[in-house]
Protein backbone atom coordinates (compact mmCIF):
# COMPACT_ATOMS: atom_id res chain seq x y z
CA UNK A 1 29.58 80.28 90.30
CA UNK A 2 33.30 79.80 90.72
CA UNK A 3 33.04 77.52 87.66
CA UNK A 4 31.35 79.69 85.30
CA UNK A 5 34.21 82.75 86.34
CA UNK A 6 36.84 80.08 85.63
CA UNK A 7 35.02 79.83 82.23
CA UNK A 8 34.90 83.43 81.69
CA UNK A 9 38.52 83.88 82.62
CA UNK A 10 39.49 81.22 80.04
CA UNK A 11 38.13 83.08 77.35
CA UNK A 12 39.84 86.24 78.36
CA UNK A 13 36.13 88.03 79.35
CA UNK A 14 35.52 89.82 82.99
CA UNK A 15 33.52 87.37 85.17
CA UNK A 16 30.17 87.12 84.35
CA UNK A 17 27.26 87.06 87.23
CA UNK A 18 24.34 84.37 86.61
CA UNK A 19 21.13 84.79 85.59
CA UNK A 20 18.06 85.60 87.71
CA UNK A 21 15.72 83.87 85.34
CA UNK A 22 13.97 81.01 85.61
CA UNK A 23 15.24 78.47 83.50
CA UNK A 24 13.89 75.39 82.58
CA UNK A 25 14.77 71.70 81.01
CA UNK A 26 14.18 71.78 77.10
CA UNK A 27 11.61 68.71 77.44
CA UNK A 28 10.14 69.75 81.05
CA UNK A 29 6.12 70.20 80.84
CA UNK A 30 7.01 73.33 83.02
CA UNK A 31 9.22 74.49 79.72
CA UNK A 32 7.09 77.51 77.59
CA UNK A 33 5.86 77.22 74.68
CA UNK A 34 9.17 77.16 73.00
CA UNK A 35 8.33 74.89 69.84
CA UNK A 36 5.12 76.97 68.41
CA UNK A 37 6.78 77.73 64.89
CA UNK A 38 5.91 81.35 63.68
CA UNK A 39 4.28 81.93 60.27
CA UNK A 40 7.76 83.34 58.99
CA UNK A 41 9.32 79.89 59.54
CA UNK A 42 6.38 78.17 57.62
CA UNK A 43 7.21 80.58 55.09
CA UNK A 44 10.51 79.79 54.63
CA UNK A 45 10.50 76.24 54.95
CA UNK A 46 7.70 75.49 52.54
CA UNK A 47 10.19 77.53 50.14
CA UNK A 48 13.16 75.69 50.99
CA UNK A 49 11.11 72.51 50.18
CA UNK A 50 10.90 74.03 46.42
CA UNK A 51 14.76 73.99 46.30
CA UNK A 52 16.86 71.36 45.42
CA UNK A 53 20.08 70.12 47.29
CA UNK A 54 22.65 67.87 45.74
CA UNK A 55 26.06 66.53 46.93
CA UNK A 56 27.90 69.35 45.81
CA UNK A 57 25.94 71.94 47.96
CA UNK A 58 27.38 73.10 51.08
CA UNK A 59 24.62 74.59 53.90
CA UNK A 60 24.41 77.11 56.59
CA UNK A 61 21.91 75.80 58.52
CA UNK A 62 20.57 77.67 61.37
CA UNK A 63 18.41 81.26 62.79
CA UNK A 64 18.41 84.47 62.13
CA UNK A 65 22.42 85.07 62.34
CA UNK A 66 22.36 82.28 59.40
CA UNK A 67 19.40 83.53 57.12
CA UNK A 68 20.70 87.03 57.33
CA UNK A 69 24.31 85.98 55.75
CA UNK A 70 24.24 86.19 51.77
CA UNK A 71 26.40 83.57 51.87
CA UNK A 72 27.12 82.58 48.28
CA UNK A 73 27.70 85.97 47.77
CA UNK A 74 30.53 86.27 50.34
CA UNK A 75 32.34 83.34 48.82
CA UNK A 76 31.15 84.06 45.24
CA UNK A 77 29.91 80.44 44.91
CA UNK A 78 26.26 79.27 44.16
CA UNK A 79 26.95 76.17 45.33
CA UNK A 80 26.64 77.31 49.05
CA UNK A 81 23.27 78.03 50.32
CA UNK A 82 21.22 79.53 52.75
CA UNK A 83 18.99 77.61 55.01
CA UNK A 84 18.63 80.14 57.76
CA UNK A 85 15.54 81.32 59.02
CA UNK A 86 14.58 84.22 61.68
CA UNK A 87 13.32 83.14 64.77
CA UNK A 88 14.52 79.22 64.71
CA UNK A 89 15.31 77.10 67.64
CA UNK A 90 17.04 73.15 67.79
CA UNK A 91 13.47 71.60 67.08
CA UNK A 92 12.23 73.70 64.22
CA UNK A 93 15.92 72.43 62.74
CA UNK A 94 14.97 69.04 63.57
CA UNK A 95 11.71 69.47 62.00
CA UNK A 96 12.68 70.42 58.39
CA UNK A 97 16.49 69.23 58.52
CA UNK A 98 15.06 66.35 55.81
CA UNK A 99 14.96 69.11 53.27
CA UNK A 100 18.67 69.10 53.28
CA UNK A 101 19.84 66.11 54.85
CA UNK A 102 17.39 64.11 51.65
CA UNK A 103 19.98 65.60 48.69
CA UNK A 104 23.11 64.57 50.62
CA UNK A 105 25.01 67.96 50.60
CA UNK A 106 28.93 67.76 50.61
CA UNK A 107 28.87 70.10 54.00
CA UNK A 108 26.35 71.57 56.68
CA UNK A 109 27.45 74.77 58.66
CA UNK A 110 25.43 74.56 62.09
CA UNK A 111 24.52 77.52 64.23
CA UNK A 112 21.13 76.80 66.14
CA UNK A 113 20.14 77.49 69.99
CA UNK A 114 20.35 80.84 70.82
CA UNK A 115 16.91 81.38 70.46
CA UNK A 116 16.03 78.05 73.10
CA UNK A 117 18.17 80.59 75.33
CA UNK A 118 15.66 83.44 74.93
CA UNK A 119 13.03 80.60 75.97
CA UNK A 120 15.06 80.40 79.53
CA UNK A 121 15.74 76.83 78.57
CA UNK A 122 18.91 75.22 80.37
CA UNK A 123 22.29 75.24 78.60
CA UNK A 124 22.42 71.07 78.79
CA UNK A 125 18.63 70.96 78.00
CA UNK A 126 19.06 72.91 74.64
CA UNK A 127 23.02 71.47 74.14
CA UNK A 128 21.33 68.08 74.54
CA UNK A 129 19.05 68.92 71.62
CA UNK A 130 21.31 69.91 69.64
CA UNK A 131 23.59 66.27 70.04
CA UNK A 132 20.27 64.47 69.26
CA UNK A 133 19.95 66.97 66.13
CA UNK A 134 23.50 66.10 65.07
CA UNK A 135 23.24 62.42 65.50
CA UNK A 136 19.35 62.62 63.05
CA UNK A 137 21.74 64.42 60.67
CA UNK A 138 25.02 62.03 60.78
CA UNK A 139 22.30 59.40 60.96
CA UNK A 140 20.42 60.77 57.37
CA UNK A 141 23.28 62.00 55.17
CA UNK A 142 26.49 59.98 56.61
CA UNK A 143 28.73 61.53 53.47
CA UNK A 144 27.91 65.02 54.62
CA UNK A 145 30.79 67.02 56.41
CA UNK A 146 29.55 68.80 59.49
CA UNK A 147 30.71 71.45 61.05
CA UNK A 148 29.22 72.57 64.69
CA UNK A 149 29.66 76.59 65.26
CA UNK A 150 29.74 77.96 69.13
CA UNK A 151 27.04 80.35 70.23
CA UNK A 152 28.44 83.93 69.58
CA UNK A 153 28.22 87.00 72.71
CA UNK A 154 25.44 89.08 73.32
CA UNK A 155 25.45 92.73 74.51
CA UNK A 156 22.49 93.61 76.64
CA UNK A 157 23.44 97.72 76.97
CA UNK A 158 20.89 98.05 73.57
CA UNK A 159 18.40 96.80 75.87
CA UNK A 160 16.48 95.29 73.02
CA UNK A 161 15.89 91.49 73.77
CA UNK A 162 14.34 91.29 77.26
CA UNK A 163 14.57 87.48 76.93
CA UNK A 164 18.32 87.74 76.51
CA UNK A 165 19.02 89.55 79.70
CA UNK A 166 21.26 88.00 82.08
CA UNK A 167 21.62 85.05 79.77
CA UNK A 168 25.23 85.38 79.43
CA UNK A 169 26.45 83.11 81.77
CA UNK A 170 24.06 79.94 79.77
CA UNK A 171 26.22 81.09 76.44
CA UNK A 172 29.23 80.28 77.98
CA UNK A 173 28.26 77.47 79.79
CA UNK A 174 26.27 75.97 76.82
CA UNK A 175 29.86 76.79 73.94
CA UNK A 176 31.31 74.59 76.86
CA UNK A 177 28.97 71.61 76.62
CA UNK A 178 28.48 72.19 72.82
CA UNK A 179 32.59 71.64 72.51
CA UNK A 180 31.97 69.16 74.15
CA UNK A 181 29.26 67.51 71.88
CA UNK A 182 31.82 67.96 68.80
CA UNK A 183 34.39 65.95 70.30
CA UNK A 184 32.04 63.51 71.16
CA UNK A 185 30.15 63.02 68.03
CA UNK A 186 33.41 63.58 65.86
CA UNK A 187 32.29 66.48 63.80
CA UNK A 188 34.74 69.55 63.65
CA UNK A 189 34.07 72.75 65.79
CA UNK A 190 34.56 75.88 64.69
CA UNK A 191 35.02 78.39 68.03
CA UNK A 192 33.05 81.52 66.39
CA UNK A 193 32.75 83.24 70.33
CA UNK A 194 36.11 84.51 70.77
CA UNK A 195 36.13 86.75 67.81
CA UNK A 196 33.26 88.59 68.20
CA UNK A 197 33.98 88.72 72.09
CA UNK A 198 35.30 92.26 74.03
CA UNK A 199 37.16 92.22 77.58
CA UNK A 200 33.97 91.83 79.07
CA UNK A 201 32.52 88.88 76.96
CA UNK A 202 29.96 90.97 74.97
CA UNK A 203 29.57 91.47 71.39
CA UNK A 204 31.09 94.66 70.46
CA UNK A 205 28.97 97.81 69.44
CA UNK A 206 31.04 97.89 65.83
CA UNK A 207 29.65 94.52 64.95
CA UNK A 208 26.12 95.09 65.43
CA UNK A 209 23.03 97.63 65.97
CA UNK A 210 20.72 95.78 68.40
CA UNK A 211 23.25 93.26 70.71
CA UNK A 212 21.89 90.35 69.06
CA UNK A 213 22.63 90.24 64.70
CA UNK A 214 25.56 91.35 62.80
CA UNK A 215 26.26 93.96 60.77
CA UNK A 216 28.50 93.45 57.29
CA UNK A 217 31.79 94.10 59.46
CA UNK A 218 30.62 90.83 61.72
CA UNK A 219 29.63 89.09 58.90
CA UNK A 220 33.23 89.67 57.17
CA UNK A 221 34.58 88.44 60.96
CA UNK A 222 32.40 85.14 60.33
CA UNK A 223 32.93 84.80 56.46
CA UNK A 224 36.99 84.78 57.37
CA UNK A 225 36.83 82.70 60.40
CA UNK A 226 35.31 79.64 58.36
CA UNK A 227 36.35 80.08 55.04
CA UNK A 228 39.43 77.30 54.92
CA UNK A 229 36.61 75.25 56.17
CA UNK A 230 33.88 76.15 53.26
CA UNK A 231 36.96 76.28 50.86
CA UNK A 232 40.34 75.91 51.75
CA UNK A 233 41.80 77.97 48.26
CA UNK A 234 39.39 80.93 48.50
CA UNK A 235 40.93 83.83 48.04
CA UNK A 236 38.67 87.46 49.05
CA UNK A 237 38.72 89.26 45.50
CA UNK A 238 36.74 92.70 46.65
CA UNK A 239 37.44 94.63 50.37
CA UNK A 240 33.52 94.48 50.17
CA UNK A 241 31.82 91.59 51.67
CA UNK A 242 28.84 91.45 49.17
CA UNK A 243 30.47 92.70 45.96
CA UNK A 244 28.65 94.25 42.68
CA UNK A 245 29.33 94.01 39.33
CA UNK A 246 28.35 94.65 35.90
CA UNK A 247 27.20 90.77 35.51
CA UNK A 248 24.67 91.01 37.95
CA UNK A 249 20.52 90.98 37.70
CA UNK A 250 19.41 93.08 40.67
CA UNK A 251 16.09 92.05 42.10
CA UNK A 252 15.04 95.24 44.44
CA UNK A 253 12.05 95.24 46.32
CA UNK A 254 10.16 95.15 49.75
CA UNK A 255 9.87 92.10 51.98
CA UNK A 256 8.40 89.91 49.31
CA UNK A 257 11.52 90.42 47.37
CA UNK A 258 13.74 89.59 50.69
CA UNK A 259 11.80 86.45 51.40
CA UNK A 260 13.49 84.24 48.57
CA UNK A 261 16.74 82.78 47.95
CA UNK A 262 16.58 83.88 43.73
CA UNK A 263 19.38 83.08 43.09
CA UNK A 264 18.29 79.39 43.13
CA UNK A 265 14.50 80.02 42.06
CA UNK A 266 15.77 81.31 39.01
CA UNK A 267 19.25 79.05 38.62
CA UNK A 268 21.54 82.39 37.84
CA UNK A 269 24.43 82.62 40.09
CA UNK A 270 24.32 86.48 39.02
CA UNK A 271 21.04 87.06 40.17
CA UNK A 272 20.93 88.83 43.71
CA UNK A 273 18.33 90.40 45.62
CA UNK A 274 18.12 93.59 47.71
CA UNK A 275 15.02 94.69 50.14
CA UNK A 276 14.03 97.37 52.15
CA UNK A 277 12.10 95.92 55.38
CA UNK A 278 8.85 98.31 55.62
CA UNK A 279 6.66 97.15 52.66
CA UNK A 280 6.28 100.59 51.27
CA UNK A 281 7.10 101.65 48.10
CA UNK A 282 8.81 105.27 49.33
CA UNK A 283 11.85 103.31 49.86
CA UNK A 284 12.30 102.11 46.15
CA UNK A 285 13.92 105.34 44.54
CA UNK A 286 16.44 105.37 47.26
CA UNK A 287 17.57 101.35 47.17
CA UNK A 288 17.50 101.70 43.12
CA UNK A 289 20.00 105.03 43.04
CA UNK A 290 22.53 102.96 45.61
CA UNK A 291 22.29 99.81 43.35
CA UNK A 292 22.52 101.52 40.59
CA UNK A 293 26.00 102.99 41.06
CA UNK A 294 27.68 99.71 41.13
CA UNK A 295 25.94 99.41 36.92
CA UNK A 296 24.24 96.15 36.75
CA UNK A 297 23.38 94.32 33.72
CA UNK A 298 19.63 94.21 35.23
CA UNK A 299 17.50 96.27 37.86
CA UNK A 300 13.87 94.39 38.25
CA UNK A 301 11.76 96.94 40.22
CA UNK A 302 9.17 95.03 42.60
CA UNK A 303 6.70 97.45 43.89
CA UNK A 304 4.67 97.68 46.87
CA UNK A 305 1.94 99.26 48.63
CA UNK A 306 2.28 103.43 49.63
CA UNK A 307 2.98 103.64 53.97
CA UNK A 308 -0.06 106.07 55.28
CA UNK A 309 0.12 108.32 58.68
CA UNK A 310 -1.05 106.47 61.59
CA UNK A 311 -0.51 102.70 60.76
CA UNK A 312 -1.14 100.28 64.03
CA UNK A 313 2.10 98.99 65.05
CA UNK A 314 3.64 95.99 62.49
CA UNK A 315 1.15 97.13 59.59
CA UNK A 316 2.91 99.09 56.38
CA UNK A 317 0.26 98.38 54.19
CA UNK A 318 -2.98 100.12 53.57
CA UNK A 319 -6.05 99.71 51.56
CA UNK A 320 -6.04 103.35 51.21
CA UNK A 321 -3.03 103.27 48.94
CA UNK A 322 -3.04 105.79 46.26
CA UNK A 323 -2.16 104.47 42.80
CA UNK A 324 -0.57 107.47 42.03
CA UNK A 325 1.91 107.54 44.73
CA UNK A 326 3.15 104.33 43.68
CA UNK A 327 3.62 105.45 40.08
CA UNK A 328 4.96 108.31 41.01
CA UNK A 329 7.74 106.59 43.02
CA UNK A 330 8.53 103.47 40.37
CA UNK A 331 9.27 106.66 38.17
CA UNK A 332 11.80 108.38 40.64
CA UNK A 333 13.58 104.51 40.72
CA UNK A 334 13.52 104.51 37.11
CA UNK A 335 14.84 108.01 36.78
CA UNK A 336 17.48 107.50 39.28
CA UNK A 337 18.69 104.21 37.70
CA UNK A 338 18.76 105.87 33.81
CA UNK A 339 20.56 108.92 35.09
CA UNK A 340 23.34 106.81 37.29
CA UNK A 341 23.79 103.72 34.46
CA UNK A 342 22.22 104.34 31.79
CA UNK A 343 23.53 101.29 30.28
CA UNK A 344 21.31 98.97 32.83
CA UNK A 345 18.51 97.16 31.93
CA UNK A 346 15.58 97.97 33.65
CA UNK A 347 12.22 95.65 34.57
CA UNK A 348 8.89 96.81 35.96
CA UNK A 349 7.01 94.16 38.37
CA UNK A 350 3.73 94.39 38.77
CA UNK A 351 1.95 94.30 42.26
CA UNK A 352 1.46 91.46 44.39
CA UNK A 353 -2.19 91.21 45.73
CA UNK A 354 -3.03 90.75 49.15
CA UNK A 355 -5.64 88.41 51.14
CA UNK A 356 -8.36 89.84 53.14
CA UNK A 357 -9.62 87.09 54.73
CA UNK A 358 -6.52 87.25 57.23
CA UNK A 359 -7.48 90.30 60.38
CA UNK A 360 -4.34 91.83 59.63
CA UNK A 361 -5.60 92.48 56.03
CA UNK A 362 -9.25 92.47 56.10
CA UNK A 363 -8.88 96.48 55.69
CA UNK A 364 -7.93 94.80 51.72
CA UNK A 365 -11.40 93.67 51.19
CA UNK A 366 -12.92 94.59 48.06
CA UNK A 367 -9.88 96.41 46.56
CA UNK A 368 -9.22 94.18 43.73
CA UNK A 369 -10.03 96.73 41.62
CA UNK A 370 -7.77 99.45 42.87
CA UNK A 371 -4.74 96.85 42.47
CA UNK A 372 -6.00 95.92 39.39
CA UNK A 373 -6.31 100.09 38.57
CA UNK A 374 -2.13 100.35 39.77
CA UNK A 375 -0.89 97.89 37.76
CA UNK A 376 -2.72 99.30 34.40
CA UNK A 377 -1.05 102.51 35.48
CA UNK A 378 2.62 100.47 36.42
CA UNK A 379 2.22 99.04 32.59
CA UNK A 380 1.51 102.24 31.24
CA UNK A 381 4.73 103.68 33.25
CA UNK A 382 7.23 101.30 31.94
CA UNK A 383 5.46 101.96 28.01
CA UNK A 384 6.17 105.75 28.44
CA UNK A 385 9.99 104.88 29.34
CA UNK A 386 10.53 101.99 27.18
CA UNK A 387 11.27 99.32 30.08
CA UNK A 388 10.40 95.88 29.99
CA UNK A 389 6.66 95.04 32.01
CA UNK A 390 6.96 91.88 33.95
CA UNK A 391 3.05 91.18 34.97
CA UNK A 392 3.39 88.77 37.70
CA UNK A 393 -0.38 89.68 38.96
CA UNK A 394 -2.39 86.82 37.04
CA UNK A 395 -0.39 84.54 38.13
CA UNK A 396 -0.79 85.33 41.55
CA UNK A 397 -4.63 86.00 41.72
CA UNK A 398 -8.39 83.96 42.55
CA UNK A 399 -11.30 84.12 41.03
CA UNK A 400 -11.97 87.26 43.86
CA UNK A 401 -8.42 88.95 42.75
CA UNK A 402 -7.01 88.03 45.97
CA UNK A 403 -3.49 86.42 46.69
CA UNK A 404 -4.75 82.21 46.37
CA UNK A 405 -4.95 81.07 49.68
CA UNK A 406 -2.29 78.56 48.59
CA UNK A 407 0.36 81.16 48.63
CA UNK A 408 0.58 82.59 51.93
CA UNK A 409 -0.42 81.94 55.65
CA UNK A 410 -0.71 85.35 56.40
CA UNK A 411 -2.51 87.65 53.68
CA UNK A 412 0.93 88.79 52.45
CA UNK A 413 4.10 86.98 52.58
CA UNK A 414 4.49 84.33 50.35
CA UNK A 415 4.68 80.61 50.86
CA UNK A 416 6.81 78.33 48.74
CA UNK A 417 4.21 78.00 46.33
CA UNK A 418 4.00 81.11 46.16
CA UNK A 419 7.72 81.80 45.10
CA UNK A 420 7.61 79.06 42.78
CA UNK A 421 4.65 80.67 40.55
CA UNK A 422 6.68 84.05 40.60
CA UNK A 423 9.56 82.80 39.67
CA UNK A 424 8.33 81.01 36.49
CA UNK A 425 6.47 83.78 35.24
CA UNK A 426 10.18 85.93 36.03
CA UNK A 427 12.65 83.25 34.78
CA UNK A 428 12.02 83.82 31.15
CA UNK A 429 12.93 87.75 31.35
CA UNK A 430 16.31 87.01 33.53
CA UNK A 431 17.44 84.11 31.30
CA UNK A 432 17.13 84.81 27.63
């Protein structure tokens, strides 16, 4: 204990107590389940497998904290990508690392093992993981510069990550070790903890809105504290962290939409995406009137299913969606984008179908033809206001007029496959 206060000390934080959980060694049989990869990562790693990496690419690699950074965006530079995904620990890393590691990019940005903390895995369990990680990547792409980023602070006053409560002490400890690891294996470190820390070693309240992610204020924190490293003569040329301009080809939508990295699906740096999180098309006219201000070349509308009253918990969409509504609402975001910039191209998308044979969407069963119904009436819509009608739909259907199987391991979300068809039946409309 009088260690870990010397620690704390060090770093300028109040002493911090230890935890009260159990924790456990990262290979232990007595360790949880910490290895079962969710559907989300499946998702995004089958679609990272569609994208290509070459030597010139430089990589954030790591969990949610990663795949929540638009990172070319910050440095206004398609050649960095994201390879972040929600939920991702040091093995599910290890397990699709290859995808990068194969096309030999110029630099990897590492930030993995706060989630093995959630798992009440030991600090030198999990650090040790990430060494062996290191060493498979040094191992596969030799050229490739990496850098190794510390563990940032936590604050557990939200109260919002159960598994993260009195797991303060293991981020210290494990930044130690991970230093540690750095010098050892000879890649740089980059110290990320003491810039997002307060007096009392938490991550303040102005840098986030659950304890855990960062808002665009932490992001700009992070962007500036590794930019000589990503690019030694970049220069910010906008006080706003994810700039807009009249170049750009706005792709604005519902989860789908926020799923992809389009930019690189469609191979237009200008392209960018922005996403609401329910999968309801209410929040459409409200995203396309704040895009809109900032004039875009390009506004592609992706609609999405109409939220009912009394959805079970983690379910936005219904079967009892009313065509209507979602017409109704595609021409509020068409009348908000006209009446802001008027000058801005605007695409209609037509609706994604959905599988039944998943629970969570067997309420979807036999509503082909009500999909099929909204997206005669989307078409119609963008005829009556002379906008351009993307139909995505046949692309995307079976023989039954349900999402192929091929495309998503959940009824909804889209695999990599499922990107890939999109995206070709898109590309032609975004780069003539």
């Amino acid at each position: 204990m009088i260690r870990n206060t010397l620690i704390a000390l060090m770093l300028g934080c109040s002493a911090i107590t230890a935890s009260a959980n159990d924790v456990y060694d990262y290979l232990s049989q007595d360790a949880p389940a910490a290895n079962t990869h969710t559907p989300y990562y499946h998702q995004r790693a089958s679609h990272f497998a569609t994208l290509p990496i070459d030597s010139n690419d430089i990589i954030f690699l790591g969990n949610s904290l990663s795949d929540n950074g638009l990172w070319n965006e910050m440095f206004d530079n398609p050649d960095i990508k994201n390879r972040g995904i929600i939920g991702d620990i040091v093995q599910g890393i290890s397990d699709r690392v290859g995808f990068v590691t194969k096309g030999h990019p110029k630099k990897i940005f590492l930030l993995i093992g706060v989630n093995d903390v959630s798992h009440h895995l030991t600090p030198d369990s999990i650090v040790t993981a990430v060494e062996k990680l290191i060493v498979k990547i040094k191992q596969e792409s030799p050229e490739t510069e990496l850098y190794l980023q510390s563990w940032l602070p936590i604050n557990n006053d939200f109260k919002r990550y159960r598994n993260m409560i009195g797991k303060e002490e293991t981020i210290l400890q494990g930044n130690v070790f991970l230093e540690q690891v750095a010098r050892r294996q000879g890649v740089t470190w980059i110290n990320l903890f003491p810039l997002f820390a307060d007096r009392e070693c938490k991550l303040p309240r102005h840098l986030t809105n659950d304890g855990l992610h960062l808002n665009e204020e932490g992001y700009k924190i992070w962007r500036n504290a590794v930019a000589k490293y990503v690019d030694p003569n970049w220069q910010p040329q906008s006080e706003e962290i994810y700039p807009l301009d009249n170049n750009d080809i706005m792709i604005l939508g519902n989860n789908l939409v926020g799923g992809a990295e389009w930019h690189e699906l469609l191979g237009n740096p200008n392209v960018k995406a922005r996403y609401t999180w329910p999968d309801v098309v209410n929040s459409l006219p409200a995203l396309a009137k704040k895009i809109a201000a900032n004039h875009p070349k390009t506004i592609v509308l992706q609609s999405s299913y109409n939220l009912v009253e009394n959805m079970p918990k983690g379910h936005n969409l219904s079967a009892d969606f009313d065509a209507d509504i979602i017409v109704e609402k595609m021409q509020e975001a068409i009348n908000a984008v006209r009446e802001i910039s008027p000058e801005t191209e605007i695409l209609i998308q037509s609706l994604i179908p959905v599988n039944s044979s998943y629970e969570k969407y067997a309420q979807f069963a036999g509503t082909a033809k009500k999909v099929k119904v909204a997206n005669k009436k989307l078409q119609k819509l963008a005829k009556k206001n002379k906008v351009i009608w993307v139909d995505v739909y046949p692309a995307m259907i079976d023989e039954n007029g349900e999402l192929k199987a091929e495309y998503t391991n959940d009824g909804f979300k889209l695999m990599g496959k499922g990107y890939s068809a999109w995206s070709e039946i898109l590309k032609p409309y975004i780069n003539k």
